[in-house]
PDB file of N, CA and C in Angstrom:
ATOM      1  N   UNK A   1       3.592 -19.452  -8.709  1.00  0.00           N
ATOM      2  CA  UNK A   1       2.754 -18.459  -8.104  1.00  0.00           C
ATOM      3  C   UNK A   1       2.249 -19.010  -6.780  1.00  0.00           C
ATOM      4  N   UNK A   2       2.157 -18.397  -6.031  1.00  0.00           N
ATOM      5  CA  UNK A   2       1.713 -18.725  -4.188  1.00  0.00           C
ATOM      6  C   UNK A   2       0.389 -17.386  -4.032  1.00  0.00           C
ATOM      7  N   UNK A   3      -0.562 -17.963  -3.039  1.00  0.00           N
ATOM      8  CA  UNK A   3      -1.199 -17.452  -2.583  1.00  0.00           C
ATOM      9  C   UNK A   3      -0.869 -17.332  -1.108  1.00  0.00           C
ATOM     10  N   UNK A   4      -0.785 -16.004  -0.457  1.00  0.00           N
ATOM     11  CA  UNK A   4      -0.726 -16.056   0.595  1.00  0.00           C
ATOM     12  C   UNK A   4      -1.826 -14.786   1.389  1.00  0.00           C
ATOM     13  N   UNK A   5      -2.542 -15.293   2.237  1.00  0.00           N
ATOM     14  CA  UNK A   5      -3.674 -14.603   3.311  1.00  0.00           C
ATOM     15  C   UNK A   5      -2.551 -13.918   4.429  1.00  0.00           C
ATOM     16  N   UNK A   6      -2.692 -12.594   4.381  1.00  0.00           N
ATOM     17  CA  UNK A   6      -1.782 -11.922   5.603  1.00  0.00           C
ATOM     18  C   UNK A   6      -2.904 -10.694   6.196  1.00  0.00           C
ATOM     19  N   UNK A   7      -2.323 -10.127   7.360  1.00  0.00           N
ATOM     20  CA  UNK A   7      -3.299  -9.250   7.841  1.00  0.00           C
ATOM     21  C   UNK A   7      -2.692  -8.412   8.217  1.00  0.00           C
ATOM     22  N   UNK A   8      -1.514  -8.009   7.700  1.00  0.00           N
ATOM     23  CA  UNK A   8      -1.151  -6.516   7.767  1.00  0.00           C
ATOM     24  C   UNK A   8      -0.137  -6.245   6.245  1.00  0.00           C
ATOM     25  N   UNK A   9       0.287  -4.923   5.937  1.00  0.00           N
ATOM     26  CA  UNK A   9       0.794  -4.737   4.554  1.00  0.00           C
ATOM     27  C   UNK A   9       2.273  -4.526   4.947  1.00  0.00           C
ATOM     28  N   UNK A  10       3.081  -4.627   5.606  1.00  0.00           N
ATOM     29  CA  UNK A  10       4.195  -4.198   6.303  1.00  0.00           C
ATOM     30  C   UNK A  10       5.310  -5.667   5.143  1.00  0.00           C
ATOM     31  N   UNK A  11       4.921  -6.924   4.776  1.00  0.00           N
ATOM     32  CA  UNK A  11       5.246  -7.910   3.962  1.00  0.00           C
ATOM     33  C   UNK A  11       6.892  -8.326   4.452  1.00  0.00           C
ATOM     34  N   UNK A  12       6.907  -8.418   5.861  1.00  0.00           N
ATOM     35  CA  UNK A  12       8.306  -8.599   6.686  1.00  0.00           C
ATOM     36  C   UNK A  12       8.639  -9.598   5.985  1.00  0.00           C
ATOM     37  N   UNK A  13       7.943 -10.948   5.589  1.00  0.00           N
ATOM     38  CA  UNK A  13       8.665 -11.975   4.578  1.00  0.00           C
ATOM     39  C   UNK A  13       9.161 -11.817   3.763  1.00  0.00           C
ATOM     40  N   UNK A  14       9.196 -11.197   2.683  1.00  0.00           N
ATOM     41  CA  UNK A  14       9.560 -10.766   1.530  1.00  0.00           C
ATOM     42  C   UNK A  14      10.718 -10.262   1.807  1.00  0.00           C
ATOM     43  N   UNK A  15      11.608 -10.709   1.168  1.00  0.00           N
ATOM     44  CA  UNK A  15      13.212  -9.687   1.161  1.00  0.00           C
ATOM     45  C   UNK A  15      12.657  -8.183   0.556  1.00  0.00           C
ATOM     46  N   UNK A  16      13.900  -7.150   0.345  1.00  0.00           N
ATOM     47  CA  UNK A  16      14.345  -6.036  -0.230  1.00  0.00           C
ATOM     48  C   UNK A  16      14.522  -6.083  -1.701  1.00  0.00           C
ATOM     49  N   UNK A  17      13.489  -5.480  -2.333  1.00  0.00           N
ATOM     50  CA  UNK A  17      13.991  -5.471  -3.922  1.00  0.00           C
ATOM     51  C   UNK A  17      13.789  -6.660  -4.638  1.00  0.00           C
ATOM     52  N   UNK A  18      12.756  -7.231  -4.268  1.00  0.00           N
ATOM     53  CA  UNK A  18      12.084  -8.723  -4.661  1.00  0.00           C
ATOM     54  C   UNK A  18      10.948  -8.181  -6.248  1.00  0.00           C
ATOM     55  N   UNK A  19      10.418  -7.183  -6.818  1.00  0.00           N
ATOM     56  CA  UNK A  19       9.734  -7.195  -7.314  1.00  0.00           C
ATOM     57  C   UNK A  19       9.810  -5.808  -8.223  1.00  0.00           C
ATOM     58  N   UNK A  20       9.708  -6.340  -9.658  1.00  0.00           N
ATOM     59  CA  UNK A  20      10.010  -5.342 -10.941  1.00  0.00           C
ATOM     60  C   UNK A  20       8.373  -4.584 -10.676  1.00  0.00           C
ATOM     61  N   UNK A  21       7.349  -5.544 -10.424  1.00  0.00           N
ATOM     62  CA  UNK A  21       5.677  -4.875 -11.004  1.00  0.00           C
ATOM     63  C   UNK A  21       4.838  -5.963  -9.553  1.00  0.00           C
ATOM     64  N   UNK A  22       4.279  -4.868  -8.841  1.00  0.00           N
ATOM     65  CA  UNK A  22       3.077  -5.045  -8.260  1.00  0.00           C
ATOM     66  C   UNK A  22       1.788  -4.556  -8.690  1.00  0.00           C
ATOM     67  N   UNK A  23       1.113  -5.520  -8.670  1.00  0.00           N
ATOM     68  CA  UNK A  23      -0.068  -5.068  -8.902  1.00  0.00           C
ATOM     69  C   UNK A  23      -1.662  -5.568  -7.839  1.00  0.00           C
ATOM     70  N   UNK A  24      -2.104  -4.609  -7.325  1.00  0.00           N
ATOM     71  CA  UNK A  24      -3.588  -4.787  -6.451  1.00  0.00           C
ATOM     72  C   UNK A  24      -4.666  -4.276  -7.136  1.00  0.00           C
ATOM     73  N   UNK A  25      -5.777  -5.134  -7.850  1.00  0.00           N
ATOM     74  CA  UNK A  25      -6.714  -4.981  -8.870  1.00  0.00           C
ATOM     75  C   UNK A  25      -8.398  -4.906  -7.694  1.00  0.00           C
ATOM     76  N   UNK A  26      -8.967  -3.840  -7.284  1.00  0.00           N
ATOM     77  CA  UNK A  26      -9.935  -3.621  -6.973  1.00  0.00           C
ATOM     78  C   UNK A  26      -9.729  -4.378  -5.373  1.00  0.00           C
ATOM     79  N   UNK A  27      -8.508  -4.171  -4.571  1.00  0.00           N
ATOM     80  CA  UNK A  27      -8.288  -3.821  -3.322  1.00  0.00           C
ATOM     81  C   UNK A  27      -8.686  -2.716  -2.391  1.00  0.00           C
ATOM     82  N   UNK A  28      -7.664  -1.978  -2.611  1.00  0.00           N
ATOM     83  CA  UNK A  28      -7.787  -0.559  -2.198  1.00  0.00           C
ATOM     84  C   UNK A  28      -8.752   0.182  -2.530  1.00  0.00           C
ATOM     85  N   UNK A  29      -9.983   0.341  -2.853  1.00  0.00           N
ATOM     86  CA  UNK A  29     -11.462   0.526  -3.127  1.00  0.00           C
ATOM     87  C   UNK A  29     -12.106   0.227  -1.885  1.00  0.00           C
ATOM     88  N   UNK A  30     -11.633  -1.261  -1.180  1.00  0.00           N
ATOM     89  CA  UNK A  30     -12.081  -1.761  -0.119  1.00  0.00           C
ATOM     90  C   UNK A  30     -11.608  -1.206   1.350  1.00  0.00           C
ATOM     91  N   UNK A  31     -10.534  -0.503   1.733  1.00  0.00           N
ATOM     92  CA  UNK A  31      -9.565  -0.686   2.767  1.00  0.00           C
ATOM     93  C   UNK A  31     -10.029   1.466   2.849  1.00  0.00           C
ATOM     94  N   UNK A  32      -9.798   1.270   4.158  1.00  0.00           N
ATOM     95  CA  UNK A  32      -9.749   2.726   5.197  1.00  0.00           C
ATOM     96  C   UNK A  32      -8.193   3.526   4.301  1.00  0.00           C
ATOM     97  N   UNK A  33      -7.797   4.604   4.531  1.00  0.00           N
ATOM     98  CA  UNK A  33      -6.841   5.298   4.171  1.00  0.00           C
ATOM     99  C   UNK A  33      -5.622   4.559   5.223  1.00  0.00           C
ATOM    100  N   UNK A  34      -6.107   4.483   6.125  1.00  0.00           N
ATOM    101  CA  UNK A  34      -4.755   3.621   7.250  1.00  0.00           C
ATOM    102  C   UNK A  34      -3.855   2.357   6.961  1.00  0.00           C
ATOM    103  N   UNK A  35      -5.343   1.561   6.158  1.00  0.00           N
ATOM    104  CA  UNK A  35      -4.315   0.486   5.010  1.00  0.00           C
ATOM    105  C   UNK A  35      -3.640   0.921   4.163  1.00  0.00           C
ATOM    106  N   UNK A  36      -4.178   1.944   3.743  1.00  0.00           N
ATOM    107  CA  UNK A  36      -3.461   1.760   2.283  1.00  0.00           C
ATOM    108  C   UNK A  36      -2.177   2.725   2.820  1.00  0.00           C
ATOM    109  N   UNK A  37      -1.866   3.528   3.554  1.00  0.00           N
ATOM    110  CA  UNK A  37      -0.846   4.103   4.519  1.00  0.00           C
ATOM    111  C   UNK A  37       0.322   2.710   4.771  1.00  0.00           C
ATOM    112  N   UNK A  38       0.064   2.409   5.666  1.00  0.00           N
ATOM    113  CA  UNK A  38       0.569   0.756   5.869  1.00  0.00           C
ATOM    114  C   UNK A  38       1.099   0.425   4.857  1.00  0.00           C
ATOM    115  N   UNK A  39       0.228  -0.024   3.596  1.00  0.00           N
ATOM    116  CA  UNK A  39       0.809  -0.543   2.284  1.00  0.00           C
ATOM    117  C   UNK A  39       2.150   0.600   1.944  1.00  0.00           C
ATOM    118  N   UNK A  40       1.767   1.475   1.695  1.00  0.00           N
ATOM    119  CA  UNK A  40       2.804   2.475   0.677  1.00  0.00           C
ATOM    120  C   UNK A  40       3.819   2.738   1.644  1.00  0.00           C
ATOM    121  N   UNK A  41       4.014   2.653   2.828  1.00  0.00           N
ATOM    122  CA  UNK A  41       4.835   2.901   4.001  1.00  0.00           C
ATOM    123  C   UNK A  41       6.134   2.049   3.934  1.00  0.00           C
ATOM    124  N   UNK A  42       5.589   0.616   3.054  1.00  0.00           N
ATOM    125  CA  UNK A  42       6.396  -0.934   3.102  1.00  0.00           C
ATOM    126  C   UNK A  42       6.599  -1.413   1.625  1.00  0.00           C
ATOM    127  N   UNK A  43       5.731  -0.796   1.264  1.00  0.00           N
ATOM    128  CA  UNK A  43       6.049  -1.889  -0.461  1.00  0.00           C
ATOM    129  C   UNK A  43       7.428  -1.135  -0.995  1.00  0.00           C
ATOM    130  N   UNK A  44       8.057   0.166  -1.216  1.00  0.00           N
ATOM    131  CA  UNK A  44       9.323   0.403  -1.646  1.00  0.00           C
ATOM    132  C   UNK A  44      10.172  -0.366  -1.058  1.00  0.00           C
ATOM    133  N   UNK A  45      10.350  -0.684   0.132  1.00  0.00           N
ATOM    134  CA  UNK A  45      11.362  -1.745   0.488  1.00  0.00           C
ATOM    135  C   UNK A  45      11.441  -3.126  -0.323  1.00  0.00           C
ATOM    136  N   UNK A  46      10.186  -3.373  -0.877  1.00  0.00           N
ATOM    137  CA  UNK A  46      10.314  -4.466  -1.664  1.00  0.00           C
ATOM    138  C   UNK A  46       9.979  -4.669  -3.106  1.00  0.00           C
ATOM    139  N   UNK A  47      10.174  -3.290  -3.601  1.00  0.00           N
ATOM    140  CA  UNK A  47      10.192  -2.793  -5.111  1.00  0.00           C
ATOM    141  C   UNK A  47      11.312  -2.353  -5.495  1.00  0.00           C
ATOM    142  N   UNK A  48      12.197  -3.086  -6.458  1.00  0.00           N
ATOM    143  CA  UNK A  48      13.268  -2.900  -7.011  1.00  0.00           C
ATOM    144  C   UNK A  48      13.228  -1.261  -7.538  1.00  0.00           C
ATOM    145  N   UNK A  49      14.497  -1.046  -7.406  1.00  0.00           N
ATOM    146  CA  UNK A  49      14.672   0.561  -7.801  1.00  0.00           C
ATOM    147  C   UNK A  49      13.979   0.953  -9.226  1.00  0.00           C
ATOM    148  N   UNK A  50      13.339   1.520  -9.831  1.00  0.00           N
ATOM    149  CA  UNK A  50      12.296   1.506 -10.941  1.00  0.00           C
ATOM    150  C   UNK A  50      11.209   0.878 -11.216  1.00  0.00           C
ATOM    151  N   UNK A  51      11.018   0.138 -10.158  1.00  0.00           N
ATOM    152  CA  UNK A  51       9.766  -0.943 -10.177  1.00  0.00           C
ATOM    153  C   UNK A  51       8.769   0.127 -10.130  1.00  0.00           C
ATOM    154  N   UNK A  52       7.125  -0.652 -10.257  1.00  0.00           N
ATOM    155  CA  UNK A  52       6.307  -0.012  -9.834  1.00  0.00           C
ATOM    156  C   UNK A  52       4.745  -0.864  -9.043  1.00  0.00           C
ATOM    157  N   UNK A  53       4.009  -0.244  -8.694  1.00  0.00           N
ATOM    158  CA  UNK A  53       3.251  -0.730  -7.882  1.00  0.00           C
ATOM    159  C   UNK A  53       1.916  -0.010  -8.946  1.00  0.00           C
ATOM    160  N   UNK A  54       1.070  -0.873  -9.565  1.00  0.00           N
ATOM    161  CA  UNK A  54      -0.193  -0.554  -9.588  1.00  0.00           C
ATOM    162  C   UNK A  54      -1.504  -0.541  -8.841  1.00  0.00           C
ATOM    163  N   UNK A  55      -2.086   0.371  -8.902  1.00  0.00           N
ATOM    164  CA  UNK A  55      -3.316   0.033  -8.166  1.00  0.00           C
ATOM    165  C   UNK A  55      -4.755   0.967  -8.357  1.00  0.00           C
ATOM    166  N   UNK A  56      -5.862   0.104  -7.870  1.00  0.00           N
ATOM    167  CA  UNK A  56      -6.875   0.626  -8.530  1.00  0.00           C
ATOM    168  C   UNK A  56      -7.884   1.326  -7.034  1.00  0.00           C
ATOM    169  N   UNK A  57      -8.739   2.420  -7.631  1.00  0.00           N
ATOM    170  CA  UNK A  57      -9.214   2.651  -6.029  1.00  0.00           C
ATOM    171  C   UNK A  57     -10.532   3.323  -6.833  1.00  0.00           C
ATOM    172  N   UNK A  58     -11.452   3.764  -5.901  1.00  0.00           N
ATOM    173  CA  UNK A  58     -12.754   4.461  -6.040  1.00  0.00           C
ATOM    174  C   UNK A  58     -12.342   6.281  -6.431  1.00  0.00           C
ATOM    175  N   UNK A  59     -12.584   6.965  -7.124  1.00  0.00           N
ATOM    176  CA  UNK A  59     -12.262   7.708  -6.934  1.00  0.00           C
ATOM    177  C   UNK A  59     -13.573   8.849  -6.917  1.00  0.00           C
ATOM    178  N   UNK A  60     -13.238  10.232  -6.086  1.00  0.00           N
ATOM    179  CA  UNK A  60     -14.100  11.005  -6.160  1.00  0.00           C
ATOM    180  C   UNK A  60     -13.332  12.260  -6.331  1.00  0.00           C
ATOM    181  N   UNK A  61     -14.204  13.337  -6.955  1.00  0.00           N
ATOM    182  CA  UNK A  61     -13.409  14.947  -6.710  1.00  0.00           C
ATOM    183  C   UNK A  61     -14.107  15.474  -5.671  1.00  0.00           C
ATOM    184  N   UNK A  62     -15.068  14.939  -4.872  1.00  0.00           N
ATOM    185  CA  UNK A  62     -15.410  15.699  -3.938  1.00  0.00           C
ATOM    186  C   UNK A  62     -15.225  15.291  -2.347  1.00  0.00           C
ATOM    187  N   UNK A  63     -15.906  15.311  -1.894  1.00  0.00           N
ATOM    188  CA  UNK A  63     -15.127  14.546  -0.216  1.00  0.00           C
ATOM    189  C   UNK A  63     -15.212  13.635  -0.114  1.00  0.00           C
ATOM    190  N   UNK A  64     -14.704  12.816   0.270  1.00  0.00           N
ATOM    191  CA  UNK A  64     -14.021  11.402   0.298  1.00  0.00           C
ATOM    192  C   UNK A  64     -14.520  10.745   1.528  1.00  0.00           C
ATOM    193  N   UNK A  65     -14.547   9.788   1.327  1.00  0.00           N
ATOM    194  CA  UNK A  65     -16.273   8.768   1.437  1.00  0.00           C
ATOM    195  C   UNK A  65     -15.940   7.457   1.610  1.00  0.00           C
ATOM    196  N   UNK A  66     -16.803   6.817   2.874  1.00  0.00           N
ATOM    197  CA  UNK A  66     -16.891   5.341   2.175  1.00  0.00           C
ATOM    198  C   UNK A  66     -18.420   4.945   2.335  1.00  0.00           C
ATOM    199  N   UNK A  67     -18.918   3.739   1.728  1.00  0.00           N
ATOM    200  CA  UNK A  67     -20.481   3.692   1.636  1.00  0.00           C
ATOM    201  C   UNK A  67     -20.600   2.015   2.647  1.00  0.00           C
ATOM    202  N   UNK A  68     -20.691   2.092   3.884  1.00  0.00           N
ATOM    203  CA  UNK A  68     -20.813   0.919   4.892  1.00  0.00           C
ATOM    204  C   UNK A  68     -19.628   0.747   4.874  1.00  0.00           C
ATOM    205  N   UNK A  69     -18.924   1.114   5.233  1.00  0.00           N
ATOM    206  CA  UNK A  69     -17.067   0.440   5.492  1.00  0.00           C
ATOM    207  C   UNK A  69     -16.777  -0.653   4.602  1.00  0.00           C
ATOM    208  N   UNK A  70     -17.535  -0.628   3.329  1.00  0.00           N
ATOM    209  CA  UNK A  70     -16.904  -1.536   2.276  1.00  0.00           C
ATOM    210  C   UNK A  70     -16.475  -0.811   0.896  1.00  0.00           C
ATOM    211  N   UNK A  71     -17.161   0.328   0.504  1.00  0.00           N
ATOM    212  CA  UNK A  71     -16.310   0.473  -0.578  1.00  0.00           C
ATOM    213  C   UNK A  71     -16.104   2.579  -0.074  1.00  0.00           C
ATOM    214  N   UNK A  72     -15.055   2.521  -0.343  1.00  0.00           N
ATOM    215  CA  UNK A  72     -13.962   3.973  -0.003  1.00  0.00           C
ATOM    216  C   UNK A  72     -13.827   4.405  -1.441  1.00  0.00           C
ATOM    217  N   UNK A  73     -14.023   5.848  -1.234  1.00  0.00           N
ATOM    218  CA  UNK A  73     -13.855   7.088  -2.313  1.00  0.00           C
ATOM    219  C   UNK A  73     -12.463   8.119  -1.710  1.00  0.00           C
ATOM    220  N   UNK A  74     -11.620   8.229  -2.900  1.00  0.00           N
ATOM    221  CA  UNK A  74     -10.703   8.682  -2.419  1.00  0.00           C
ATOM    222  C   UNK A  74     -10.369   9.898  -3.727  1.00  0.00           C
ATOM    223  N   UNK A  75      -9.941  10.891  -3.284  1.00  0.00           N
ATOM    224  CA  UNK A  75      -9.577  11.813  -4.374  1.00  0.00           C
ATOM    225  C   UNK A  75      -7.949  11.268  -4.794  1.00  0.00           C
ATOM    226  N   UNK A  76      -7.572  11.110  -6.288  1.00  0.00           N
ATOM    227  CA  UNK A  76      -6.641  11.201  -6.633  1.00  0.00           C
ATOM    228  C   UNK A  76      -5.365  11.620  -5.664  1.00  0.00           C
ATOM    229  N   UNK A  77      -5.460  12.789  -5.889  1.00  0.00           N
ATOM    230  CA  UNK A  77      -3.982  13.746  -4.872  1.00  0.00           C
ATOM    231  C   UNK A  77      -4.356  13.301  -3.475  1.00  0.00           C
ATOM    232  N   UNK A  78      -4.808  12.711  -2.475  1.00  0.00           N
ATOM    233  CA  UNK A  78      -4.902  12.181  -1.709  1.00  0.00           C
ATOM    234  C   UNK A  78      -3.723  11.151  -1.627  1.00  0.00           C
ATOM    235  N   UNK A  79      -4.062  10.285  -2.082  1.00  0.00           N
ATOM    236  CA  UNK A  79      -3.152   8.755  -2.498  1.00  0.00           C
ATOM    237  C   UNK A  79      -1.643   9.212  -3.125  1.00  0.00           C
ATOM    238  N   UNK A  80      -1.233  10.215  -3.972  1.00  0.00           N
ATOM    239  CA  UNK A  80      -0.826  10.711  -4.600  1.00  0.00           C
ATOM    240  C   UNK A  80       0.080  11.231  -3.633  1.00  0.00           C
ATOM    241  N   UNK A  81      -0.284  12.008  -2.707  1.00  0.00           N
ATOM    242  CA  UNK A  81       0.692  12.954  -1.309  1.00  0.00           C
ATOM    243  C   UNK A  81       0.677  11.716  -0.386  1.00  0.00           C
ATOM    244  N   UNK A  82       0.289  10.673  -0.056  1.00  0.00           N
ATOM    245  CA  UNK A  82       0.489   9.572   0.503  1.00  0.00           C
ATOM    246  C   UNK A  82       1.571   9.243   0.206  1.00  0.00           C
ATOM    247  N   UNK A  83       1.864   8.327  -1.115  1.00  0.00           N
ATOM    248  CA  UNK A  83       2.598   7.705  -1.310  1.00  0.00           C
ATOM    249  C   UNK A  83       4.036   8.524  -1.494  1.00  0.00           C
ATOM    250  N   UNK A  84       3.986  10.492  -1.755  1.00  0.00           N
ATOM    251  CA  UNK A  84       5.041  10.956  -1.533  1.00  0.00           C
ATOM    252  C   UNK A  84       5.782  11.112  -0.210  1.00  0.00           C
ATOM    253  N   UNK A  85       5.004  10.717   0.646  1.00  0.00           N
ATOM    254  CA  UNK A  85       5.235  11.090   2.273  1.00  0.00           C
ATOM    255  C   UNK A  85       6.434   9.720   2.098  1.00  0.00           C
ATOM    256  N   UNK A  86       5.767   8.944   1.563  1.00  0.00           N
ATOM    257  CA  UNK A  86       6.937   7.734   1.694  1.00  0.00           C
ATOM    258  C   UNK A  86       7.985   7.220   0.837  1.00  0.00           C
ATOM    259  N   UNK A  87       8.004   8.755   0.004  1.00  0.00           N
ATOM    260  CA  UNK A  87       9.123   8.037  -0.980  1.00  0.00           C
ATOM    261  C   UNK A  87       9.059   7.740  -2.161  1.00  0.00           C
ATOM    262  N   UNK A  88       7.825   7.748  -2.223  1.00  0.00           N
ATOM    263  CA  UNK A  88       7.475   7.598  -4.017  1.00  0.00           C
ATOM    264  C   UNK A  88       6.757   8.173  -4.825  1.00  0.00           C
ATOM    265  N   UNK A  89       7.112   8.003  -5.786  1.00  0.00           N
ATOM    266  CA  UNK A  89       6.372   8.848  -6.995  1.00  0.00           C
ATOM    267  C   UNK A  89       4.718   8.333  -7.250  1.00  0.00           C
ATOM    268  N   UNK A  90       4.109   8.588  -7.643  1.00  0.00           N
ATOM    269  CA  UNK A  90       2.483   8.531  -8.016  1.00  0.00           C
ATOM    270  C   UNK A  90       2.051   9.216  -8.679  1.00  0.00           C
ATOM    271  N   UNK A  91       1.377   8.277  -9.994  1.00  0.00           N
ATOM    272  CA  UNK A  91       0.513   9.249 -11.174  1.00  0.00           C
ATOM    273  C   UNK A  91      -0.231   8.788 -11.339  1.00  0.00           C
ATOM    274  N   UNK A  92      -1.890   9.246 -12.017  1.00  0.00           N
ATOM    275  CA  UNK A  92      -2.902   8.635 -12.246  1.00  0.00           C
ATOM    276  C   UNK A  92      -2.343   7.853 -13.878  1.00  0.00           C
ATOM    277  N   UNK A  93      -2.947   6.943 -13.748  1.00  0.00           N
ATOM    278  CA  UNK A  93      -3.082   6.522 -15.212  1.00  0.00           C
ATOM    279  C   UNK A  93      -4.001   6.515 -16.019  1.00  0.00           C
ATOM    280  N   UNK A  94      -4.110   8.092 -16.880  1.00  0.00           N
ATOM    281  CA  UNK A  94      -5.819   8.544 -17.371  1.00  0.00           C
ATOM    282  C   UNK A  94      -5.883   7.394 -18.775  1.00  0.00           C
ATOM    283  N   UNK A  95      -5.469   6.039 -18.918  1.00  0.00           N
ATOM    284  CA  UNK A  95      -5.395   5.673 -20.431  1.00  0.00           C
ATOM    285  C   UNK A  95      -6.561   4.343 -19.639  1.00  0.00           C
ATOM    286  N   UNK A  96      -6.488   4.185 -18.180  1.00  0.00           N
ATOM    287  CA  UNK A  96      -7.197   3.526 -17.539  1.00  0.00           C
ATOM    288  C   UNK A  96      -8.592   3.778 -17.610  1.00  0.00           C
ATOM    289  N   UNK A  97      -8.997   4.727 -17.071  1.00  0.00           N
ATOM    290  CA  UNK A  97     -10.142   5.405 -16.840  1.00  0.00           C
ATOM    291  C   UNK A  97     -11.459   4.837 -17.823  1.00  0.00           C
ATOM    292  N   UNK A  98     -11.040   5.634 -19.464  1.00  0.00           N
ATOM    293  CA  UNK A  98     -12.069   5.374 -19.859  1.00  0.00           C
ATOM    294  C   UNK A  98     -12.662   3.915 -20.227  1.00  0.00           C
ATOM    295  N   UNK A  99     -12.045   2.885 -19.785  1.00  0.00           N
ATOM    296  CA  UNK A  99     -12.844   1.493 -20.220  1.00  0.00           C
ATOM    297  C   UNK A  99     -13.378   0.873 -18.884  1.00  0.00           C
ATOM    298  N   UNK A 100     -12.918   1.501 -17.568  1.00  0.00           N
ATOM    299  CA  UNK A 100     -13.088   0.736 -16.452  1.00  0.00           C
ATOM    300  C   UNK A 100     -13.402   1.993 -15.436  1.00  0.00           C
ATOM    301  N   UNK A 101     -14.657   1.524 -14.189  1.00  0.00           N
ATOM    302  CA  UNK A 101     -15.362   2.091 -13.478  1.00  0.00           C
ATOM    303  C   UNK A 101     -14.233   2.875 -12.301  1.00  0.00           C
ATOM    304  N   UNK A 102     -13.419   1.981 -11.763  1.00  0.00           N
ATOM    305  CA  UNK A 102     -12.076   2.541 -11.057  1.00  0.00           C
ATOM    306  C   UNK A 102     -11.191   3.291 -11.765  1.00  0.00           C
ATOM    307  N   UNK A 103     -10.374   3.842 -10.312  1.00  0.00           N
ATOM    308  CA  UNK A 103      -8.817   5.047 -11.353  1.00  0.00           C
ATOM    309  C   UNK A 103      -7.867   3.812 -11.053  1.00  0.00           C
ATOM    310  N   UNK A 104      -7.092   4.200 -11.311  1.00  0.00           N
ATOM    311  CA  UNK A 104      -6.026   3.386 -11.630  1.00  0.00           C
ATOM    312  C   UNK A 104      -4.753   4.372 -11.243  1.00  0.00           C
ATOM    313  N   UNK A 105      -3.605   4.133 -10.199  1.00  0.00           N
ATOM    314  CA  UNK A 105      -2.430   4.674  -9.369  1.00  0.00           C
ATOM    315  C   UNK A 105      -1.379   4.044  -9.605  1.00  0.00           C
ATOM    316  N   UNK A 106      -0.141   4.583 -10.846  1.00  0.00           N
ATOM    317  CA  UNK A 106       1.018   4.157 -10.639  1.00  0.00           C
ATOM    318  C   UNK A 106       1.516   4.461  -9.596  1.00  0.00           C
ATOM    319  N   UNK A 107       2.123   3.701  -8.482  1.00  0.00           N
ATOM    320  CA  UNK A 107       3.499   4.205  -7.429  1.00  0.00           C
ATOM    321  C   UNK A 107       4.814   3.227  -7.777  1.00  0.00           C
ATOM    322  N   UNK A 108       5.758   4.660  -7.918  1.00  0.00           N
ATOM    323  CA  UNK A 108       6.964   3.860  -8.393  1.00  0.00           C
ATOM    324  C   UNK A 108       8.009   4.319  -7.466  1.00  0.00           C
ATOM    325  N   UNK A 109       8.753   3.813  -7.545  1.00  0.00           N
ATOM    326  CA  UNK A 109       9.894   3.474  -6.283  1.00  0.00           C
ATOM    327  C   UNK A 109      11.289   4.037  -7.527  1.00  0.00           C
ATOM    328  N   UNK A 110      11.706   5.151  -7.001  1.00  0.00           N
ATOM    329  CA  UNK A 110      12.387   6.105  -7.514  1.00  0.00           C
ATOM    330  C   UNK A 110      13.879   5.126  -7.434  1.00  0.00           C
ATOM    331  N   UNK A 111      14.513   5.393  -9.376  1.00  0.00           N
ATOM    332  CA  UNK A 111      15.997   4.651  -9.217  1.00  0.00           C
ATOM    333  C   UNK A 111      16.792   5.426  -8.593  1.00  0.00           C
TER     334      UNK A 111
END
């Protein structure tokens, strides 16, 4: 396992098709809609065909929010038509929900 500090989501190091399961645990909660754009724009290039990408975010049903540019409220179908703009599939995962304060976003990278 490696830790690596980067400052953009684009992950030019990484080959093509490097990864069965991503997962970002109380990231994207933190980051503007433009990151997480960025992210979903680049990670299918490096998600094996059926792979998937988890991830956890703030969620709201009403307008979408952040509270001091640190934590972002995002409606579901938001993230959801995001990640279709680029190619991938996205579902909430409601089995998440009830034990933990965040939603929880499969994106999977279509075989």
């Amino acid at each position: 396992m490696h830790l690596r500090l980067v400052d953009d989501l684009r992950f030019a190091w990484l080959p093509d098709e490097r990864f069965d399961v991503i997962h970002a645990h109380s990231v994207f909660s933190h980051c503007p809609l433009e990151i997480i754009e960025e992210c979903f724009a680049h990670v299918g290039r490096i998600l094996r065909p059926g792979g998937w990408f988890d991830l956890t975010f703030n969620a709201t049903n009403g307008k979408e929010h952040h509270v001091l540019h640190e934590d972002y409220y995002y409606r579901p179908s938001t993230l959801i038509d995001l990640a279709t703009r680029h190619g991938l599939v996205a579902s909430v995962m409601d089995d998440w929900t009830p034990r933990h304060k965040q939603r929880k976003l499969r994106v999977v990278h279509p075989a």
